[in-house]
N, C-alpha and C. Protein backbone atom coordinates (compact mmCIF):
# COMPACT_ATOMS: atom_id res chain seq x y z
N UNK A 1 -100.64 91.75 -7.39
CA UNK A 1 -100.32 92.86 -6.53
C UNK A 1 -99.84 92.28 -5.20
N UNK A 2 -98.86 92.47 -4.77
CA UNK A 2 -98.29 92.28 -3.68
C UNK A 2 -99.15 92.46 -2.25
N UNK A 3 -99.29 91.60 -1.37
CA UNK A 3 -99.87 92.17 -0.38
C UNK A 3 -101.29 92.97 -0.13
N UNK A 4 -101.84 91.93 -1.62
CA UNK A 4 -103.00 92.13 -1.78
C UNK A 4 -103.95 91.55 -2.72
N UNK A 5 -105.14 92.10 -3.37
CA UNK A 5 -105.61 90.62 -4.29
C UNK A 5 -105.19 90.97 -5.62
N UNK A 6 -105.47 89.18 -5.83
CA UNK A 6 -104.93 89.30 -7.45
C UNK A 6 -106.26 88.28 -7.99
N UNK A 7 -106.30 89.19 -9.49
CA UNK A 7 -107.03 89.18 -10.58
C UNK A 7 -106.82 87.98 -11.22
N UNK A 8 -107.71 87.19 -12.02
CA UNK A 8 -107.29 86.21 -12.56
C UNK A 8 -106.90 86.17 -14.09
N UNK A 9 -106.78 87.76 -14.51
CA UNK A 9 -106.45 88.45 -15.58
C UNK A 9 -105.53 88.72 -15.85
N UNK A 10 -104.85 88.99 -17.09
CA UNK A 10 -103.28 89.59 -17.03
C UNK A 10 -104.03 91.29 -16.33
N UNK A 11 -102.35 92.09 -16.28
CA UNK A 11 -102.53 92.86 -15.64
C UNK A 11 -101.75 94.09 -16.46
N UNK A 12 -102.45 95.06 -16.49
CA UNK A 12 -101.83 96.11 -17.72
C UNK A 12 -101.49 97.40 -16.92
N UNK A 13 -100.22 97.79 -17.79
CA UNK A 13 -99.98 99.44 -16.97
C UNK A 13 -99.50 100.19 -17.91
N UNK A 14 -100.37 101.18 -17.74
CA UNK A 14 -101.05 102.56 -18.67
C UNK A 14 -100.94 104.19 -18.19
N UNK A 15 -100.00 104.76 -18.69
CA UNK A 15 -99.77 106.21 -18.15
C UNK A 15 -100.94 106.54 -18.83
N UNK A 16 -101.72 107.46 -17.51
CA UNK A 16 -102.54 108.32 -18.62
C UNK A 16 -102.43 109.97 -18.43
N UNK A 17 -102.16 110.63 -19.49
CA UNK A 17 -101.88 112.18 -19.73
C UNK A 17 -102.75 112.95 -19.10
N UNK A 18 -102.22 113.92 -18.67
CA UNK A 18 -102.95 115.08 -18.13
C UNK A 18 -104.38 115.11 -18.93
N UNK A 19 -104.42 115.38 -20.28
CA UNK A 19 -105.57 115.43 -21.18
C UNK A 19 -106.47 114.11 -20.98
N UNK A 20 -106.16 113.27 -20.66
CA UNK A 20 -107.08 112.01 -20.52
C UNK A 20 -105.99 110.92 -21.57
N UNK A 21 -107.26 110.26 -21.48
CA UNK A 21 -106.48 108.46 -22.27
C UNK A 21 -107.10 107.55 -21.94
N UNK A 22 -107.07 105.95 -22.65
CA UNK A 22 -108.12 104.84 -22.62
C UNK A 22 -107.10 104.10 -22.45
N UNK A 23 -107.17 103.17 -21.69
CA UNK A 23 -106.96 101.66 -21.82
C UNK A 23 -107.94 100.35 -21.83
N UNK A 24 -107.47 99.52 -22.88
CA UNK A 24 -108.39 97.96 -22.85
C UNK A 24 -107.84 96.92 -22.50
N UNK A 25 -108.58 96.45 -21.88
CA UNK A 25 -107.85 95.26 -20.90
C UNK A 25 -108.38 94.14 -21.95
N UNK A 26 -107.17 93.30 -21.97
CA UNK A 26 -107.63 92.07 -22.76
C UNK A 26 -108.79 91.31 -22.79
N UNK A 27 -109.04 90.77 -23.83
CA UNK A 27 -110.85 89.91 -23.47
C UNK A 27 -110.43 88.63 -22.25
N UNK A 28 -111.23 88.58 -21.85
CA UNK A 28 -110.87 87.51 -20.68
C UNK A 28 -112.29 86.74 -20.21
N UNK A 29 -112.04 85.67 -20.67
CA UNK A 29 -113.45 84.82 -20.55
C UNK A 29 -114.77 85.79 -21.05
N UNK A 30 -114.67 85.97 -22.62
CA UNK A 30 -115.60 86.54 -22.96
C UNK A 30 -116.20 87.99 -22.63
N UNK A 31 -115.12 88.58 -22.04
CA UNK A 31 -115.29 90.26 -21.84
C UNK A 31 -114.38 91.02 -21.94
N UNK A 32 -114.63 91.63 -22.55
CA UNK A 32 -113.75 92.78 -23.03
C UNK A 32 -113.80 94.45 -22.35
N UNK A 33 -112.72 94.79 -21.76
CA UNK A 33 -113.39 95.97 -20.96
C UNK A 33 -112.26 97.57 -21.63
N UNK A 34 -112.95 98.61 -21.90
CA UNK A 34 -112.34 99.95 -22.05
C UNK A 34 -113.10 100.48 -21.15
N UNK A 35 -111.71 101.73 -20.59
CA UNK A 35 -111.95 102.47 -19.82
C UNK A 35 -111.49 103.71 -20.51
N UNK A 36 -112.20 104.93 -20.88
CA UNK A 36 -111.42 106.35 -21.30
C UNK A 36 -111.75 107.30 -20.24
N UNK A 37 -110.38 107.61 -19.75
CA UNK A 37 -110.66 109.04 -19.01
C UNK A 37 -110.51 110.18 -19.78
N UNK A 38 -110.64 111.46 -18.72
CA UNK A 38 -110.59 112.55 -19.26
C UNK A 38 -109.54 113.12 -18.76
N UNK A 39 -109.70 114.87 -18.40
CA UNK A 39 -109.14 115.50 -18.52
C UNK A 39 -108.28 115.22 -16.42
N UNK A 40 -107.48 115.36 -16.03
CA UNK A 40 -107.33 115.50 -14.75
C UNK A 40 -106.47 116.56 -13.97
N UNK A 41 -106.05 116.66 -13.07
CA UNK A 41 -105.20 117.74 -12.59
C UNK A 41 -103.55 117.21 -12.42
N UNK A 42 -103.70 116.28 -12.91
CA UNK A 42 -101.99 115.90 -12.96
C UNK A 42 -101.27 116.69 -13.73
N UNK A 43 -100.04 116.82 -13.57
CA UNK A 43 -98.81 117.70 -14.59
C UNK A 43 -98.09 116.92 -15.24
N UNK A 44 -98.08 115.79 -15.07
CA UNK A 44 -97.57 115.03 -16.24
C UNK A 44 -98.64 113.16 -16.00
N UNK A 45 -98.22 112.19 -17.13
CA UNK A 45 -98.66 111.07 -16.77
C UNK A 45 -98.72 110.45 -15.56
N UNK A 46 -99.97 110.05 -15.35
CA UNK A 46 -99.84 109.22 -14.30
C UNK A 46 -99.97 107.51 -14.38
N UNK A 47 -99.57 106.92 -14.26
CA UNK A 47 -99.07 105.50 -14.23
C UNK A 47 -100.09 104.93 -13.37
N UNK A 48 -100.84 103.80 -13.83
CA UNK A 48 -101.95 102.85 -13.07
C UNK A 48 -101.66 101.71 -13.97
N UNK A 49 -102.40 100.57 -12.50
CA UNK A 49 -102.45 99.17 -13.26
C UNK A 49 -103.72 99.01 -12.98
N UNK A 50 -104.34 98.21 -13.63
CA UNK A 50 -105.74 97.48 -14.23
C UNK A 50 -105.46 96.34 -14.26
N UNK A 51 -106.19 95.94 -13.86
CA UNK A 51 -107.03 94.40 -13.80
C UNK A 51 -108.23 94.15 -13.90
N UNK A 52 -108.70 93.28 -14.33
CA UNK A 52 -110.28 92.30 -14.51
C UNK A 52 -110.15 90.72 -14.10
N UNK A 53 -111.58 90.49 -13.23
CA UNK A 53 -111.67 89.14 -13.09
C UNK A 53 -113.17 89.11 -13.01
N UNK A 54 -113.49 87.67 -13.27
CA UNK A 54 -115.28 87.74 -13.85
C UNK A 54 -115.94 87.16 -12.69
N UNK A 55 -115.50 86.51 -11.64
CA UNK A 55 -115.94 85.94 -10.11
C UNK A 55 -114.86 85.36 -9.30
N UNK A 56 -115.87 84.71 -8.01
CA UNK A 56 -115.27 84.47 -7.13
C UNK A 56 -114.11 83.28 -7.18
N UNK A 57 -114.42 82.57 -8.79
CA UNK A 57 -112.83 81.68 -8.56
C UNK A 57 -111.90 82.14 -9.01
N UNK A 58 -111.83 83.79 -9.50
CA UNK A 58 -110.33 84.23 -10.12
C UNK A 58 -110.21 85.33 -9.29
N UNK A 59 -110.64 85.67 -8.42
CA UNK A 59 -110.14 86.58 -7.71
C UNK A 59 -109.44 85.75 -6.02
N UNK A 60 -107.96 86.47 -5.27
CA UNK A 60 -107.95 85.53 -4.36
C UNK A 60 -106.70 86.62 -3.42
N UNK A 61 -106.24 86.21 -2.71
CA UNK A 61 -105.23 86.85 -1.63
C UNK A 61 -106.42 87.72 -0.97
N UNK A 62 -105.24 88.57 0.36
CA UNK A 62 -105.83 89.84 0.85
C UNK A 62 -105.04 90.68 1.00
N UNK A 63 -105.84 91.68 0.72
CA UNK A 63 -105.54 93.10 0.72
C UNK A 63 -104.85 93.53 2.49
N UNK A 64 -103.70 94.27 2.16
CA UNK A 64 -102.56 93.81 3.56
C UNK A 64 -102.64 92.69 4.25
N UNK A 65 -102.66 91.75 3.30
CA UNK A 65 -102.53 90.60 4.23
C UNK A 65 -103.27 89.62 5.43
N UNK A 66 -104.56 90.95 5.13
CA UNK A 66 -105.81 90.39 6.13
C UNK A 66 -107.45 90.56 5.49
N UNK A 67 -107.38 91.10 4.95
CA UNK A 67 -108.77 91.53 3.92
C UNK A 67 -108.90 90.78 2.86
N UNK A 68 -110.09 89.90 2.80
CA UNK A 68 -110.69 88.93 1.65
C UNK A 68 -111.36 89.73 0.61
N UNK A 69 -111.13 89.67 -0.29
CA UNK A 69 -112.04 90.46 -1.54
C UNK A 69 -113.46 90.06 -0.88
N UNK A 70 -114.68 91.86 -1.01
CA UNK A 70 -115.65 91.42 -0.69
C UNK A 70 -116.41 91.38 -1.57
N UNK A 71 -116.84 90.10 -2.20
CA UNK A 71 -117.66 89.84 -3.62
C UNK A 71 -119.09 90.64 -3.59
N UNK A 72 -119.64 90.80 -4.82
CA UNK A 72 -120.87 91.40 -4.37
C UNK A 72 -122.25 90.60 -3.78
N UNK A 73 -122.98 90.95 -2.76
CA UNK A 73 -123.44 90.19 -2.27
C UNK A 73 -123.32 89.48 -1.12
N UNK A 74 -121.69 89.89 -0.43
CA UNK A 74 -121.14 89.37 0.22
C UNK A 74 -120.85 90.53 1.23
N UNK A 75 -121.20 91.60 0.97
CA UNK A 75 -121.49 93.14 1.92
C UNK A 75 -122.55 93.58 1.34
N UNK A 76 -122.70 94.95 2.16
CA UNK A 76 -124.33 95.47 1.56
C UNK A 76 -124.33 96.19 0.71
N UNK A 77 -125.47 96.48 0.23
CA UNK A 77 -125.43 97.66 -1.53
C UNK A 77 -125.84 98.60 -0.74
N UNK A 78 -125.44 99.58 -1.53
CA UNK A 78 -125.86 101.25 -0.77
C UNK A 78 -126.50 101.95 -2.07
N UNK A 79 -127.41 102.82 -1.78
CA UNK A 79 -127.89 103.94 -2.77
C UNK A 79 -126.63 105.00 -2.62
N UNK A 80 -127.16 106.13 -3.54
CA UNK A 80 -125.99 107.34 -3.44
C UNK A 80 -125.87 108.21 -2.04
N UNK A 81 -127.33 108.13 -1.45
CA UNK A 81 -127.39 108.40 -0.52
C UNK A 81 -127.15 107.75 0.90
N UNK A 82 -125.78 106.70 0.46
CA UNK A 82 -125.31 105.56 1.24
C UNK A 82 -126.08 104.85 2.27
N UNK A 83 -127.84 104.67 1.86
CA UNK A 83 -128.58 103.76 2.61
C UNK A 83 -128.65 102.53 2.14
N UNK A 84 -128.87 101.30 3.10
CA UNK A 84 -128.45 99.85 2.64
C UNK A 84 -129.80 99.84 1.36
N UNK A 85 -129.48 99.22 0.15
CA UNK A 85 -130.17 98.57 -0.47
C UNK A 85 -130.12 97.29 -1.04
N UNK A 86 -131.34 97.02 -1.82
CA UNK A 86 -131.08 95.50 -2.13
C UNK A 86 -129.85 95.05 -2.89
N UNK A 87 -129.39 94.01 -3.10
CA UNK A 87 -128.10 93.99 -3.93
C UNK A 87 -129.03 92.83 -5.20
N UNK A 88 -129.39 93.49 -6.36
CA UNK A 88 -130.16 92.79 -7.47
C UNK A 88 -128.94 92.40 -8.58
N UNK A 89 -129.55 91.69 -9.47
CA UNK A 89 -128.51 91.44 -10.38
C UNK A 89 -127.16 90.44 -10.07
N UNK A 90 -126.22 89.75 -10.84
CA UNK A 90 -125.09 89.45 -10.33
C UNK A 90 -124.00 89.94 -11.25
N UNK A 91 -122.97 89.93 -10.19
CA UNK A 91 -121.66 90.62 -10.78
C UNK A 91 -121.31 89.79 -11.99
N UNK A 92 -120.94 90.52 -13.04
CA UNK A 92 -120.13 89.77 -14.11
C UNK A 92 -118.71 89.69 -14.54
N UNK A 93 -118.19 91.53 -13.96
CA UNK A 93 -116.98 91.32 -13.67
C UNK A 93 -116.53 92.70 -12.74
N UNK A 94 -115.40 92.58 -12.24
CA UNK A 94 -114.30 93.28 -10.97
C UNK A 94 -113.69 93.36 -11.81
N UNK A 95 -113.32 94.89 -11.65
CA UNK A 95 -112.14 95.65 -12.04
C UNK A 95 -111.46 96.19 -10.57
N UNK A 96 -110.18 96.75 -11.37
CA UNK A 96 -109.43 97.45 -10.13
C UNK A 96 -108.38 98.31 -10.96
N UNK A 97 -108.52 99.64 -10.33
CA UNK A 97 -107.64 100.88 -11.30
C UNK A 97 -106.17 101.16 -9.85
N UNK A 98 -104.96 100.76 -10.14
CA UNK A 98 -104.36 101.10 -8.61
C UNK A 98 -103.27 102.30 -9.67
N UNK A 99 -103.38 103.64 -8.84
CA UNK A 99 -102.50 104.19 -8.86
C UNK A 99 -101.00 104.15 -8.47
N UNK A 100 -100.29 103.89 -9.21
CA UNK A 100 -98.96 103.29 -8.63
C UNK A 100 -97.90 104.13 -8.53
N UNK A 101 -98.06 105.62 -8.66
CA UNK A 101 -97.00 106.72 -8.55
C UNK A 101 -97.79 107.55 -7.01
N UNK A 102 -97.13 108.23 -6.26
CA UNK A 102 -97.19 108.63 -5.07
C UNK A 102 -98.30 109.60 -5.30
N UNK A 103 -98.61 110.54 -6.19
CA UNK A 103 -99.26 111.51 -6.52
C UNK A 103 -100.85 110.91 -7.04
N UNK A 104 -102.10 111.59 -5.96
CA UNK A 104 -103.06 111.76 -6.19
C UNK A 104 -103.63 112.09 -7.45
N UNK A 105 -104.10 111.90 -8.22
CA UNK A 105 -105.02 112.15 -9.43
C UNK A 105 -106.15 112.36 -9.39
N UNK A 106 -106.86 113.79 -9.69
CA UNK A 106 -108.54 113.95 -9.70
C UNK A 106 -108.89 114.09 -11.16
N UNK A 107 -109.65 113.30 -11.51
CA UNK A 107 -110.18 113.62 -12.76
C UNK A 107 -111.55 114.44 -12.69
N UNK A 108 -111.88 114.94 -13.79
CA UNK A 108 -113.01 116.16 -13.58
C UNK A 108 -114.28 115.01 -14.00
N UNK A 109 -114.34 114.05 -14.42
CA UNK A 109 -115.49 113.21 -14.49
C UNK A 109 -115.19 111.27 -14.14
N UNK A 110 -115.90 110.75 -14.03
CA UNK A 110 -115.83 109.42 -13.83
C UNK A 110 -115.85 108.84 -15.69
N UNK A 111 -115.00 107.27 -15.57
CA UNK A 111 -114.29 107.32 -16.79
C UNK A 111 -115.52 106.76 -17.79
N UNK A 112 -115.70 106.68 -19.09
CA UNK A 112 -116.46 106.03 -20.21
C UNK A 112 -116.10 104.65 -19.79
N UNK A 113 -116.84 104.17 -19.52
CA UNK A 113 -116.94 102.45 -19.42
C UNK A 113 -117.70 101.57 -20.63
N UNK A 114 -116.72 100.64 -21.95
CA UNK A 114 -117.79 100.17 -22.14
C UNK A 114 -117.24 98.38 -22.09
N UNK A 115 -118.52 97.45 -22.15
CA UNK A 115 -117.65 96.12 -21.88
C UNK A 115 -118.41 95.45 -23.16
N UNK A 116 -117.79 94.61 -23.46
CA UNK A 116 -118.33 93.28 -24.49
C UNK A 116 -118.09 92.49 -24.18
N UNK A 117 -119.31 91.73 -23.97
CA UNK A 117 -119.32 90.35 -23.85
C UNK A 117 -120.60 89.82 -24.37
N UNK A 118 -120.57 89.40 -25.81
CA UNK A 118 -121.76 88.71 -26.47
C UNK A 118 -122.32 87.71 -25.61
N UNK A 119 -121.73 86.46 -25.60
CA UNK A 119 -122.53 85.34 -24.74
C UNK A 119 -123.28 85.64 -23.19
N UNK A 120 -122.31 86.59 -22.83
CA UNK A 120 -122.81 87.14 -21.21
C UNK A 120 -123.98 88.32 -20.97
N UNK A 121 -124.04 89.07 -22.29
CA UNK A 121 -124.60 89.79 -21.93
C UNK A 121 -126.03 89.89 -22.32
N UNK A 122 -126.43 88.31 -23.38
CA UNK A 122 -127.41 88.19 -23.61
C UNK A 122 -128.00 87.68 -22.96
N UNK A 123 -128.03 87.10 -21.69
CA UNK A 123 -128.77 86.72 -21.04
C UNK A 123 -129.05 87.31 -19.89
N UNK A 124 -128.01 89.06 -19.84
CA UNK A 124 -128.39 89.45 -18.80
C UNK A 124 -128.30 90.85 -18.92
N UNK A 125 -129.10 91.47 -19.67
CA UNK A 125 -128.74 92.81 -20.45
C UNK A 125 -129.14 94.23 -20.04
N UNK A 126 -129.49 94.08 -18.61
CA UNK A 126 -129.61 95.43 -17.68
C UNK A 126 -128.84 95.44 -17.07
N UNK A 127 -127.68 96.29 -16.77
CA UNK A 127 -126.57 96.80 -16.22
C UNK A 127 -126.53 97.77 -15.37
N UNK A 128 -125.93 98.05 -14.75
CA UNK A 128 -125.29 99.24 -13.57
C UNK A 128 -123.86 98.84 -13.22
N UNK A 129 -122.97 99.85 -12.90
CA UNK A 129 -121.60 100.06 -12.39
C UNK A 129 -121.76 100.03 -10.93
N UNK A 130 -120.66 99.22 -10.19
CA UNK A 130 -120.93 99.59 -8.56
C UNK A 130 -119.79 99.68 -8.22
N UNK A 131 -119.19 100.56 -7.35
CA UNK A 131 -118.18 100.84 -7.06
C UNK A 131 -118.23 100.30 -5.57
N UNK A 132 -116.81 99.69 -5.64
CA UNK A 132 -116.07 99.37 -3.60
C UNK A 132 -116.05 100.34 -2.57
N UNK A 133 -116.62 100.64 -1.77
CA UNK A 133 -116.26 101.80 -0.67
C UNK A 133 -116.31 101.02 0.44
N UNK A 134 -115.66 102.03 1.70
CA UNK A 134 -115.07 101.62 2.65
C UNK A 134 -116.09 102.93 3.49
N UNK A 135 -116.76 102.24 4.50
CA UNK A 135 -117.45 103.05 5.83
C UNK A 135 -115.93 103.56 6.82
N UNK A 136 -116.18 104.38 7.01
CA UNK A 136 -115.40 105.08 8.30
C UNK A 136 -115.64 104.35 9.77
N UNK A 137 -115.22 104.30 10.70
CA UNK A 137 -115.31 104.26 11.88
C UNK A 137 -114.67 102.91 12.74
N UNK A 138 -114.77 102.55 13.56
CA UNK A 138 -114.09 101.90 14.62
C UNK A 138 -113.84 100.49 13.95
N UNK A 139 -114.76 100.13 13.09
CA UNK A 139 -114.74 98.81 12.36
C UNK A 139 -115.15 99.23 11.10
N UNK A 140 -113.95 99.79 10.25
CA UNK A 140 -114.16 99.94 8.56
C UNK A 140 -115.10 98.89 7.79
N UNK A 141 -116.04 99.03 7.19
CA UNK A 141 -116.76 97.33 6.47
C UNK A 141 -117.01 97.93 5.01
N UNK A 142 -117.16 97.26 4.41
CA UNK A 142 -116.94 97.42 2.98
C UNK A 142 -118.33 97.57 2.26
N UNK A 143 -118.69 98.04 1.13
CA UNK A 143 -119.75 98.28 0.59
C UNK A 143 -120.12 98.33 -0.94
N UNK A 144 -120.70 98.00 -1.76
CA UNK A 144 -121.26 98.67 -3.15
C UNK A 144 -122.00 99.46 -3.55
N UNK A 145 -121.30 100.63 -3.55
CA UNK A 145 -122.52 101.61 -4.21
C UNK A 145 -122.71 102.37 -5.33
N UNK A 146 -124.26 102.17 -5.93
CA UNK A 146 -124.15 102.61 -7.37
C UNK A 146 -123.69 103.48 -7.85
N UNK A 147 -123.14 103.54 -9.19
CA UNK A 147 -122.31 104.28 -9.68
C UNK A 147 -122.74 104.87 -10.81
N UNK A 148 -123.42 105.81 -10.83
CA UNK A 148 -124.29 106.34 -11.87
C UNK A 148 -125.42 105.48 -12.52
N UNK A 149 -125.53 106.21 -13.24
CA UNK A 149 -127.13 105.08 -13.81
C UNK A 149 -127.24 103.96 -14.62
N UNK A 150 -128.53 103.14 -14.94
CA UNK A 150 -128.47 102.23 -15.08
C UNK A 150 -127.82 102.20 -16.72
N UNK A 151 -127.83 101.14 -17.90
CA UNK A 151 -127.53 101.22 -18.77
C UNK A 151 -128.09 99.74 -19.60
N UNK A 152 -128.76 99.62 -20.72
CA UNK A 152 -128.95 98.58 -21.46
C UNK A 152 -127.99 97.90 -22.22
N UNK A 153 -127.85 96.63 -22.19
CA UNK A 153 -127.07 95.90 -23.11
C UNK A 153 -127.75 96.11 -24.77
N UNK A 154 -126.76 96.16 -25.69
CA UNK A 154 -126.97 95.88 -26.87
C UNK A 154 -126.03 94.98 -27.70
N UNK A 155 -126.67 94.06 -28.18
CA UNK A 155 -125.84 93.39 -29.55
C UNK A 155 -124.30 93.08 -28.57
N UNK A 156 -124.29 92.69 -27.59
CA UNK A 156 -123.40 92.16 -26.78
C UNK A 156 -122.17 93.16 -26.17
N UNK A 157 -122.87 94.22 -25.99
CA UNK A 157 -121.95 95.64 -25.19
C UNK A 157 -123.26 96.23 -24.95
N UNK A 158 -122.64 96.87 -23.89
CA UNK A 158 -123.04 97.72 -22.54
C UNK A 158 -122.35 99.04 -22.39
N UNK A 159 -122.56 100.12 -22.96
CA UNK A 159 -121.75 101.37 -22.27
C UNK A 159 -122.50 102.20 -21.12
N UNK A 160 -121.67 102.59 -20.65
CA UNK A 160 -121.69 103.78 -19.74
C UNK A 160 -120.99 105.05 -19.93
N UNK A 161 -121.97 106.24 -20.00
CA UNK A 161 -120.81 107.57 -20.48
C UNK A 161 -120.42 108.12 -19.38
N UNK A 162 -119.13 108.69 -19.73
CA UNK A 162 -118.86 109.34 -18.27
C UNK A 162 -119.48 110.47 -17.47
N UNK A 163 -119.79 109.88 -16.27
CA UNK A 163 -120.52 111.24 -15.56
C UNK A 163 -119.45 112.11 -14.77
N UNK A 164 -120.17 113.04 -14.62
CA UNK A 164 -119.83 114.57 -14.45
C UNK A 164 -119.67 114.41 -12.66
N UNK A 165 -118.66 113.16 -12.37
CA UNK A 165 -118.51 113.27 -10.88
C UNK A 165 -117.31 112.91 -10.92
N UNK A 166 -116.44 114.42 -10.43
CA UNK A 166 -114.87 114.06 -10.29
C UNK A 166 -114.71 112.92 -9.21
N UNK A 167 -113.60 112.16 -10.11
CA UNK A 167 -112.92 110.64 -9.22
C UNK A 167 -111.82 111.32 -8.78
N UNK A 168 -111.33 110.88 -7.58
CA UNK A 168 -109.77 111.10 -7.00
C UNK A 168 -109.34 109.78 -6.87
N UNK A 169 -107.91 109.02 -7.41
CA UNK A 169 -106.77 107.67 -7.12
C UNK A 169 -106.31 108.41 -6.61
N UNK A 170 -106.26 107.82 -5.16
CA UNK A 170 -104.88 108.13 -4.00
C UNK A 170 -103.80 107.86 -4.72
N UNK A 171 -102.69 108.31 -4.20
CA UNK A 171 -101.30 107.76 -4.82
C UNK A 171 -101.12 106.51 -3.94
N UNK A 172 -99.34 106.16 -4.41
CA UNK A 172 -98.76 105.24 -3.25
C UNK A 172 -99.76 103.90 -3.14
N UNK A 173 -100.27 103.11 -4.67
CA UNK A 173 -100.70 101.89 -4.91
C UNK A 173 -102.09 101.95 -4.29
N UNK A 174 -102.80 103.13 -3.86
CA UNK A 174 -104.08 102.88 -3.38
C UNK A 174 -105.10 102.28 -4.78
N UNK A 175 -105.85 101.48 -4.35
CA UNK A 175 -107.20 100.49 -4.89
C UNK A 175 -108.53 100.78 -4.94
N UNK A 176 -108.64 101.39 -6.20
CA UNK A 176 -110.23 101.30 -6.64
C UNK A 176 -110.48 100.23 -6.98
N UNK A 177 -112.09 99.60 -6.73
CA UNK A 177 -112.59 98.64 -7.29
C UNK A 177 -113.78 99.15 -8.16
N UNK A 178 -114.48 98.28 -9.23
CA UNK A 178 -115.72 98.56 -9.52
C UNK A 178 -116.41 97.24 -9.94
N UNK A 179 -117.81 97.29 -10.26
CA UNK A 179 -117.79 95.92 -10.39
C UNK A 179 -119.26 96.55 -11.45
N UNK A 180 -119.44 95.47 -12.28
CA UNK A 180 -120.20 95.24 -13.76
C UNK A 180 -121.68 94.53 -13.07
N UNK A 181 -122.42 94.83 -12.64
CA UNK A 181 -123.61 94.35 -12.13
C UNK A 181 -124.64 94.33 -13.47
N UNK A 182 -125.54 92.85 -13.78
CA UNK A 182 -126.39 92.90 -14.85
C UNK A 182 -127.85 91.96 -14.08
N UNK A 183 -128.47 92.53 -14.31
CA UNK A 183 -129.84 91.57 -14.44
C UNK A 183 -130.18 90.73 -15.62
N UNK A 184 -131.08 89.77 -14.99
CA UNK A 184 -132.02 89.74 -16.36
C UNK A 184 -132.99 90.29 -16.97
N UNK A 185 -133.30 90.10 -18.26
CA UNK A 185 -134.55 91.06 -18.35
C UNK A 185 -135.85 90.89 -17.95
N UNK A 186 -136.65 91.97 -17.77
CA UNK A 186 -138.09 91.35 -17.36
C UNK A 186 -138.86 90.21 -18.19
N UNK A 187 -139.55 89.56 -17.83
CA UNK A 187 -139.57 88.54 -19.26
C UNK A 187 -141.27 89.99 -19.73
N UNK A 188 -141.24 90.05 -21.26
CA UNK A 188 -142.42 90.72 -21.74
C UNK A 188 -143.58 90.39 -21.93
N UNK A 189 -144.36 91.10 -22.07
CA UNK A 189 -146.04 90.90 -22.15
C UNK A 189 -146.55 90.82 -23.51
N UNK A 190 -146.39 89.99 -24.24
CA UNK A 190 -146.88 90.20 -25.88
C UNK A 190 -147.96 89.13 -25.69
């Protein structure tokens, strides 16, 4: 992406229909990621690119030219109720959905997420989604905050169903991020 960061992933572009639509981003160091949306208020396709990268050595540039990707861990975690919380778990992988046609898109729910990654996810098989946000005010700073609920790994995938919280992509190349947060498991009591 021009004049901004780039993924250490190939990079895919996917109209998706008024009715919804999925795209899968190639496996890339052992993960495999689908995204299905739903239904949205567009009148015809809307055109986005996707990307995936799994850390801090494949992700790189800045965003206009002055903004460093902020890894997780590297700003603060927020609850829904955008108070700082702990940041647990580590990222496994960054996505980024950029709308690349001028026209806004609201979808009526946030998309089905699911990822595979056998080797990765057995060793770390409690999950949550965290999404990139940006604070308002005199000095914008960047943030992660959870993105619906938690989710268990199985047999080397992780889904998430889509929740019932309309997303809006700005038009005119604006940048969502999200990022794949996993723990380990508790060790058990037998």
């Amino acid at each position: 992406m021009p004049n901004g960061w780039r993924f250490g992933s190939s990079c895919t572009l996917v109209a998706i229909a008024p009715a919804g639509g999925s795209v899968t981003l190639p496996r890339y160091r052992d993960v495999a990621l689908t995204l299905a949306f739903g239904r949205s208020d567009a009148s015809a396709p809307v055109r986005f690119a996707f990307a995936d990268a799994t850390g801090n050595r494949d992700v790189d540039g800045k965003l206009n030219g002055r903004i460093a990707f902020p890894f997780y861990r590297s700003v603060p975690c927020l609850s829904q109720a955008r108070r700082r919380t702990p940041c647990r778990g580590r990222a496994l992988l960054y996505w980024l959905a950029v709308n690349t046609t001028a026209t806004a898109v609201r979808f009526g729910a946030s998309p089905a997420i699911a990822v595979a990654a056998a080797r990765t996810l057995a060793a770390r098989p409690a999950c949550r989604v965290r999404t990139l946000i940006w604070t308002a005010g005199r000095a914008p700073a960047a943030g992660w905050i959870a993105h619906g609920a938690a989710a268990r790994a199985l047999f080397g995938r992780v889904e998430f169903p889509a929740a019932a919280i309309p997303q809006t992509y700005a038009g005119n190349g604006s940048v969502s991020v999200f990022a794949l947060i996993c723990r380990r498991a508790p060790a058990s009591s037998a």
